[in-house]
Protein backbone atom coordinates (compact mmCIF):
# COMPACT_ATOMS: atom_id res chain seq x y z
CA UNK A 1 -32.36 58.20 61.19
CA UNK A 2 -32.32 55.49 63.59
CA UNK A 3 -35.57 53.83 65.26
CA UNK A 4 -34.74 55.93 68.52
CA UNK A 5 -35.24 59.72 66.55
CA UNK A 6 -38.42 61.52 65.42
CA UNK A 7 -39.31 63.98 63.61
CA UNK A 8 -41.00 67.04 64.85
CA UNK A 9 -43.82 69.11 62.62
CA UNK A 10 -41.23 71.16 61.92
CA UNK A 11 -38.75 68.79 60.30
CA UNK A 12 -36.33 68.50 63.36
CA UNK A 13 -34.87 65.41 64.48
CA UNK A 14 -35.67 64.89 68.34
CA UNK A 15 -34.00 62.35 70.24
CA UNK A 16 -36.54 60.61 73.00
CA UNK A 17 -36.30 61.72 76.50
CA UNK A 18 -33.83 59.47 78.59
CA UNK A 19 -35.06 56.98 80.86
CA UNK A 20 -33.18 55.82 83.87
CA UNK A 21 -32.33 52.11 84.55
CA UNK A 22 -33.18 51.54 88.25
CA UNK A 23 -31.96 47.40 87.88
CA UNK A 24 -30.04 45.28 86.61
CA UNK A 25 -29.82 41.42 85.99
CA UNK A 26 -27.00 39.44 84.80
CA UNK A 27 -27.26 35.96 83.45
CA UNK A 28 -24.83 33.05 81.74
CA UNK A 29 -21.98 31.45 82.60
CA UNK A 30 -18.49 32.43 84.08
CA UNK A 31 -17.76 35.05 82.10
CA UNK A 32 -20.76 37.02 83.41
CA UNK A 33 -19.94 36.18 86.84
CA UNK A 34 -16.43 37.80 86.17
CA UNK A 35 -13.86 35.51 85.65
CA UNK A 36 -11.12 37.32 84.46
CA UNK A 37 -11.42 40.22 86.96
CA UNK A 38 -10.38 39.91 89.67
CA UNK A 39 -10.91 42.07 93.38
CA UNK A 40 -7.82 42.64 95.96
CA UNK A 41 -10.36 40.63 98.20
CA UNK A 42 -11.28 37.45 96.49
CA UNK A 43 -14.38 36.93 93.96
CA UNK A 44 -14.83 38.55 90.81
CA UNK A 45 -15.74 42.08 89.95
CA UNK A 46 -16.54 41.73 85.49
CA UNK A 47 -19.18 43.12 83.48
CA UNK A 48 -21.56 43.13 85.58
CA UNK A 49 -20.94 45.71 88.27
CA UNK A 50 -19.46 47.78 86.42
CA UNK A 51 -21.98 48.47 83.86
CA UNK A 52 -24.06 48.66 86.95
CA UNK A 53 -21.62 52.08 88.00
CA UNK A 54 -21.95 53.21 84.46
CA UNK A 55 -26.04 53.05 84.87
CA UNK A 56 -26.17 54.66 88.40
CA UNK A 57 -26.88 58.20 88.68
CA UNK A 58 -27.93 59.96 91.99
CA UNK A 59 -29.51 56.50 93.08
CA UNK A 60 -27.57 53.62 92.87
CA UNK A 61 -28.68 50.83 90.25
CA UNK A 62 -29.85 47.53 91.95
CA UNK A 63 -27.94 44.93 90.93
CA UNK A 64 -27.93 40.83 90.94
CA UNK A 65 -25.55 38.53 89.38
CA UNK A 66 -27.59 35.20 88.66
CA UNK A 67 -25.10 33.48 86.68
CA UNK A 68 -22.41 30.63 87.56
CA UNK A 69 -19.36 29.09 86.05
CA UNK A 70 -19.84 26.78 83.59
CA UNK A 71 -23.81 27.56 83.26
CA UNK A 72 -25.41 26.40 79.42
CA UNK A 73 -28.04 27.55 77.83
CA UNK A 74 -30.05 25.06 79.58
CA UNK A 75 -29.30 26.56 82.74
CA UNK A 76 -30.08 30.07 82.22
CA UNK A 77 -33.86 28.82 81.63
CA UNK A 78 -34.33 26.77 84.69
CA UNK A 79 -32.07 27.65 87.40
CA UNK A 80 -31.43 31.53 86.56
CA UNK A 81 -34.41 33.35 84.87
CA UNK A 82 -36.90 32.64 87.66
CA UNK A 83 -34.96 34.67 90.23
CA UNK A 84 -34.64 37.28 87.38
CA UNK A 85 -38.58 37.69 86.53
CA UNK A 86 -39.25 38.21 90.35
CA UNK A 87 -36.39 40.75 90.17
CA UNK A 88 -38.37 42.20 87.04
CA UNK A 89 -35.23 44.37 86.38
CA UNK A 90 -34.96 47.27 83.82
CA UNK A 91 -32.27 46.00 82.15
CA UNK A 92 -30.54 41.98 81.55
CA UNK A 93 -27.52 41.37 80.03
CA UNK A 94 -27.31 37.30 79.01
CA UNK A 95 -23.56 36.01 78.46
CA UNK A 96 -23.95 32.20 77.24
CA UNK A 97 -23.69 29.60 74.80
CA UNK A 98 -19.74 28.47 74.85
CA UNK A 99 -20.15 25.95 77.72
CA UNK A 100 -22.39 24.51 75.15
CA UNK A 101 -20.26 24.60 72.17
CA UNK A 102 -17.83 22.16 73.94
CA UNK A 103 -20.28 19.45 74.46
CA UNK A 104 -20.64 16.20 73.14
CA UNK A 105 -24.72 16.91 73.45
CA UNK A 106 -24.66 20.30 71.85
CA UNK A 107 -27.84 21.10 70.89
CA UNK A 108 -29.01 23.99 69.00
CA UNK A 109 -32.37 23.83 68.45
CA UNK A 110 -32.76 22.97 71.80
CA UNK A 111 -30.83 26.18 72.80
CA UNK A 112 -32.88 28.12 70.42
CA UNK A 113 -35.86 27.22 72.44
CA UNK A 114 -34.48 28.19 75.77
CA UNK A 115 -33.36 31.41 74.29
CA UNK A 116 -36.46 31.78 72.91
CA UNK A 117 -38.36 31.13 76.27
CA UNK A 118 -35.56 33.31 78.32
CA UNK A 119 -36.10 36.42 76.34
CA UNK A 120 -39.78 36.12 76.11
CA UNK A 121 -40.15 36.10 79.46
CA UNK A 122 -37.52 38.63 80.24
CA UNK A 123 -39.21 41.53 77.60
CA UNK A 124 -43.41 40.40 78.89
CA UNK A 125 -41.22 41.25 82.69
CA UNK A 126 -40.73 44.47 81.19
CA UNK A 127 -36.83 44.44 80.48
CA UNK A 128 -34.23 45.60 77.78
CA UNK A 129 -32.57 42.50 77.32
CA UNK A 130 -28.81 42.39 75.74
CA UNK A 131 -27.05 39.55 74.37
CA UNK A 132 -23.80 38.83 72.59
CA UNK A 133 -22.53 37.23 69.35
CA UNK A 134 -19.43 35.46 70.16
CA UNK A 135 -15.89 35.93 68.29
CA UNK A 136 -13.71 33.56 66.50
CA UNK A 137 -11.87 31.66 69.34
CA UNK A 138 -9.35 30.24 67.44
CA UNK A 139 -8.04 34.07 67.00
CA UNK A 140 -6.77 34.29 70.43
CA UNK A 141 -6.72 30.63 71.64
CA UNK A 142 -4.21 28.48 69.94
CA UNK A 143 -6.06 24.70 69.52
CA UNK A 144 -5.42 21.68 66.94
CA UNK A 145 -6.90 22.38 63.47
CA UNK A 146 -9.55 19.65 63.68
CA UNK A 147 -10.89 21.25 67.38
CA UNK A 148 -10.34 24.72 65.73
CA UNK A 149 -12.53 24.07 63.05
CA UNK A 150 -15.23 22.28 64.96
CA UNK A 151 -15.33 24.63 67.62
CA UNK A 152 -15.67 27.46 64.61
CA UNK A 153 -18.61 25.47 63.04
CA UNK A 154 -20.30 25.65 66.31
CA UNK A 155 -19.95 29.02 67.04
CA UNK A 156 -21.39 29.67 63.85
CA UNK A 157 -24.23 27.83 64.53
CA UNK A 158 -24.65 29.79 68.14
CA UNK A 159 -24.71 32.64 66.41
CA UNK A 160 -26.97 32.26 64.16
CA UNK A 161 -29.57 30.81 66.37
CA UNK A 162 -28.76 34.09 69.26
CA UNK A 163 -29.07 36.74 66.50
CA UNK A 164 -32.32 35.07 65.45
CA UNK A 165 -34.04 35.09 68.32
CA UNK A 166 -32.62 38.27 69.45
CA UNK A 167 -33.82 40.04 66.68
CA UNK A 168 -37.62 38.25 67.41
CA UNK A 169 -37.57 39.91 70.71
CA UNK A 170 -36.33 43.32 70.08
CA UNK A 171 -33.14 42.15 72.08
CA UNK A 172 -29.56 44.35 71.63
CA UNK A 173 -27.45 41.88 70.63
CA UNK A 174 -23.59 43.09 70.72
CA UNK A 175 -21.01 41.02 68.02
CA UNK A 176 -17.75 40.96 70.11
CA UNK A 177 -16.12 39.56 66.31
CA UNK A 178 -16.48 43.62 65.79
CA UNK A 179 -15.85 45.19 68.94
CA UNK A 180 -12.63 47.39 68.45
CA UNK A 181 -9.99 45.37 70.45
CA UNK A 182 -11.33 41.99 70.94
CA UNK A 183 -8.28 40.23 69.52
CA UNK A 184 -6.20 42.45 71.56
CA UNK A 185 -4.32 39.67 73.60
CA UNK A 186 -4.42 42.70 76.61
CA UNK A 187 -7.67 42.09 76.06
CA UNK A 188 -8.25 38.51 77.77
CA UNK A 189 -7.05 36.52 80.95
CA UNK A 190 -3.99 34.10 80.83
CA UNK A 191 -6.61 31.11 79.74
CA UNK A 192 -7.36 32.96 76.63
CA UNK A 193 -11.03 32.24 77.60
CA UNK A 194 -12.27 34.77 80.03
CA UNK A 195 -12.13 38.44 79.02
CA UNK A 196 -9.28 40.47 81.44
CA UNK A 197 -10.38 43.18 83.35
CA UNK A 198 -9.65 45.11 79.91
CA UNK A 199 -12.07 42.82 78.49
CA UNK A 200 -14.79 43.31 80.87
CA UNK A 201 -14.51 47.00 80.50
CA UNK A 202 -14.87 46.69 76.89
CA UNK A 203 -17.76 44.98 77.25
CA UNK A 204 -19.31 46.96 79.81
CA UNK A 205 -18.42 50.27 77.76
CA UNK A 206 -20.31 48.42 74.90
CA UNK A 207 -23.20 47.47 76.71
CA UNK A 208 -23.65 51.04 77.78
CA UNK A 209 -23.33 52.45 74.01
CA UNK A 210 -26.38 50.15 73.41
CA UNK A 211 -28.17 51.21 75.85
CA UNK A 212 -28.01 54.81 75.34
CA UNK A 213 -29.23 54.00 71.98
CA UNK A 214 -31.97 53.14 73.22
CA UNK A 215 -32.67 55.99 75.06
CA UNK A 216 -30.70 54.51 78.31
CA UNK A 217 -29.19 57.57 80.43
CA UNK A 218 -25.60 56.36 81.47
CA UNK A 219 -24.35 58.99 83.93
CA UNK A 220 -20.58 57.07 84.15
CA UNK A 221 -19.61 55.81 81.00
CA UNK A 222 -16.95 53.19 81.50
CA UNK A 223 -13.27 53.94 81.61
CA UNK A 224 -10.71 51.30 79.87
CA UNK A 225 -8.44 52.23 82.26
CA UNK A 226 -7.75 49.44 84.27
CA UNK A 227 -8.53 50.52 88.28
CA UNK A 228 -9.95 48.71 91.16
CA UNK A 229 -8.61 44.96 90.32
CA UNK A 230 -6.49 42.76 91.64
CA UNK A 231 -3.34 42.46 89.68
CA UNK A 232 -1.99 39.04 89.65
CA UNK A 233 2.08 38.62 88.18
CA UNK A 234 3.40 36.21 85.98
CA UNK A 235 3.67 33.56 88.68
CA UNK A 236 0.08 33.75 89.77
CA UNK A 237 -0.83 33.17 85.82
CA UNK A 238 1.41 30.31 85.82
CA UNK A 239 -0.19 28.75 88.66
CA UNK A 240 -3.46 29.49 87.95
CA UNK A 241 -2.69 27.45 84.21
CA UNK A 242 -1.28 24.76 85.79
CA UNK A 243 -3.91 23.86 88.61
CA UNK A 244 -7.17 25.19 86.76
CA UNK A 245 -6.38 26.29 83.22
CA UNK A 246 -5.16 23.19 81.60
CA UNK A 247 -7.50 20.57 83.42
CA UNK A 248 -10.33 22.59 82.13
CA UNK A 249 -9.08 22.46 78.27
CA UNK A 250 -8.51 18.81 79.11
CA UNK A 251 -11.75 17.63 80.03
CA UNK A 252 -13.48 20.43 77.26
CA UNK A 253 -11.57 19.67 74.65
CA UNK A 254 -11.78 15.29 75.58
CA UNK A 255 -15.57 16.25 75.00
CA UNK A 256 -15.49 18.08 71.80
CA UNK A 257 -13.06 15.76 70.47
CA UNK A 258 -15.80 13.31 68.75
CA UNK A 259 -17.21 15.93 67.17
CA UNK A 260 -13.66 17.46 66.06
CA UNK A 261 -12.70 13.43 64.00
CA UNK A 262 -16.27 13.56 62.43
CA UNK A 263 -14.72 17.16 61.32
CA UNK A 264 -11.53 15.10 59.65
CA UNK A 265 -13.51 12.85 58.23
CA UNK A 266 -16.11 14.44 56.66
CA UNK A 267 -13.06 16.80 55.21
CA UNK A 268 -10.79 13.60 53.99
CA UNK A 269 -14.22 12.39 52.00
CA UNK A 270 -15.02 15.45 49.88
């Protein structure tokens, strides 16, 4: 029996009655403002709106998308929450943590405490809050060994700290290392580092299974079928690689690097 059922007098198993999410709040970095997903006119569509279809019923479900590309952890606590407690939505999802991974400054205890202060203030503003456990990206993003395994050692230690304080705050907390289909390749953009609009509707489908557990009503469950995008060809990939892609890795990976020889040498010494 799971924390949402009761039992009656009479030995049935009741499920609560449904409550209906009137907002929603999304917060992190450029995978919760959509990258990935793109819209026949410009921007990004993502996770965020359409979890936000999934949630409206006969009203439609306010939505705001606080986050930015390349947001940290940081960030989230001083340049997006306070929008988000005046907001005092019904519901926050909170994508973040890789910008930090990359980092010569990464910081975990640090992040643990702005975490920590996020979701605090998030549940006393009376929201369900919903984070994410991040998957292996080595599995889908092909890297150097040394940068592999020092990006996979600081995953770990994202993790760890998210589920921790998660769990202290009562916050869903969704493991995309076991959502069915995350090392689909379908299921991620030509950088290998922003979810496709497959991805997002994984995610957004997940987010919505969580929060009918908890008693959520979703009225539009999320389709995988891809609809609505912006489908960009093999050229448009290319491009996009060339002028965006690859710079980024350059500069990301030129900052983990340090971190990735301490790796090596730590390794050639045991």
């Amino acid at each position: 029996m799971t924390v949402l059922e009761c039992v009656t007098s009479d030995g049935d198993v009741r499920q609560p009655p449904e409550w209906q999410a009137r907002s929603l709040v999304v917060l992190g970095d450029s995978t919760a403002a959509g990258l990935g997903d793109p819209l026949p006119g410009g921007g990004w569509r993502g996770v965020g709106p359409l979890l936000a279809d999934a949630l409206s019923g006969a009203d439609r479900v306010r939505f705001a998308n606080l986050s930015f590309t390349g947001a940290r952890m940081a960030c989230v606590r001083t340049d997006q929450l306070p929008a988000a407690v005046r907001r005092r939505p019904d519901v926050t999802v909170i994508l973040v943590g890789m910008n930090d991974t990359l980092r010569s400054d990464f910081d975990p205890a640090g992040m643990r405490a702005d975490l920590d202060h996020v979701l605090g203030s998030l549940v006393a503003a009376g929201s369900v809050v919903l984070t994410v456990r991040f998957h292996d990206h080595g599995k889908v993003f092909r890297l150097p060994g040394p940068i592999k395994r020092a990006l996979r050692s600081r995953i770990a230690e994202l993790n760890a700290l998210i589920s921790e304080v998660s769990a202290a705050h009562d916050a869903g907390c969704l493991d995309l290392d076991l959502l069915p289909g995350a090392y689909d390749l379908r299921s991620w953009s030509v950088d290998r580092l922003h979810p496709s609009e497959l991805g997002h509707r994984m995610l957004a489908r997940a987010f919505g299974e969580m929060l009918a557990e908890r008693g959520c009503a979703v009225p539009n469950p999320v389709s995988l079928e891809c609809s609505g995008g912006r489908h960009v060809g093999a050229a448009g990939h290319i491009l996009w690689l060339i002028l965006k892609g690859i710079p980024w890795l350059w500069r990301r990976g030129r900052d983990l690097l340090p971190y990735a020889v301490s790796i090596m040498v730590k390794s050639a010494f045991r």
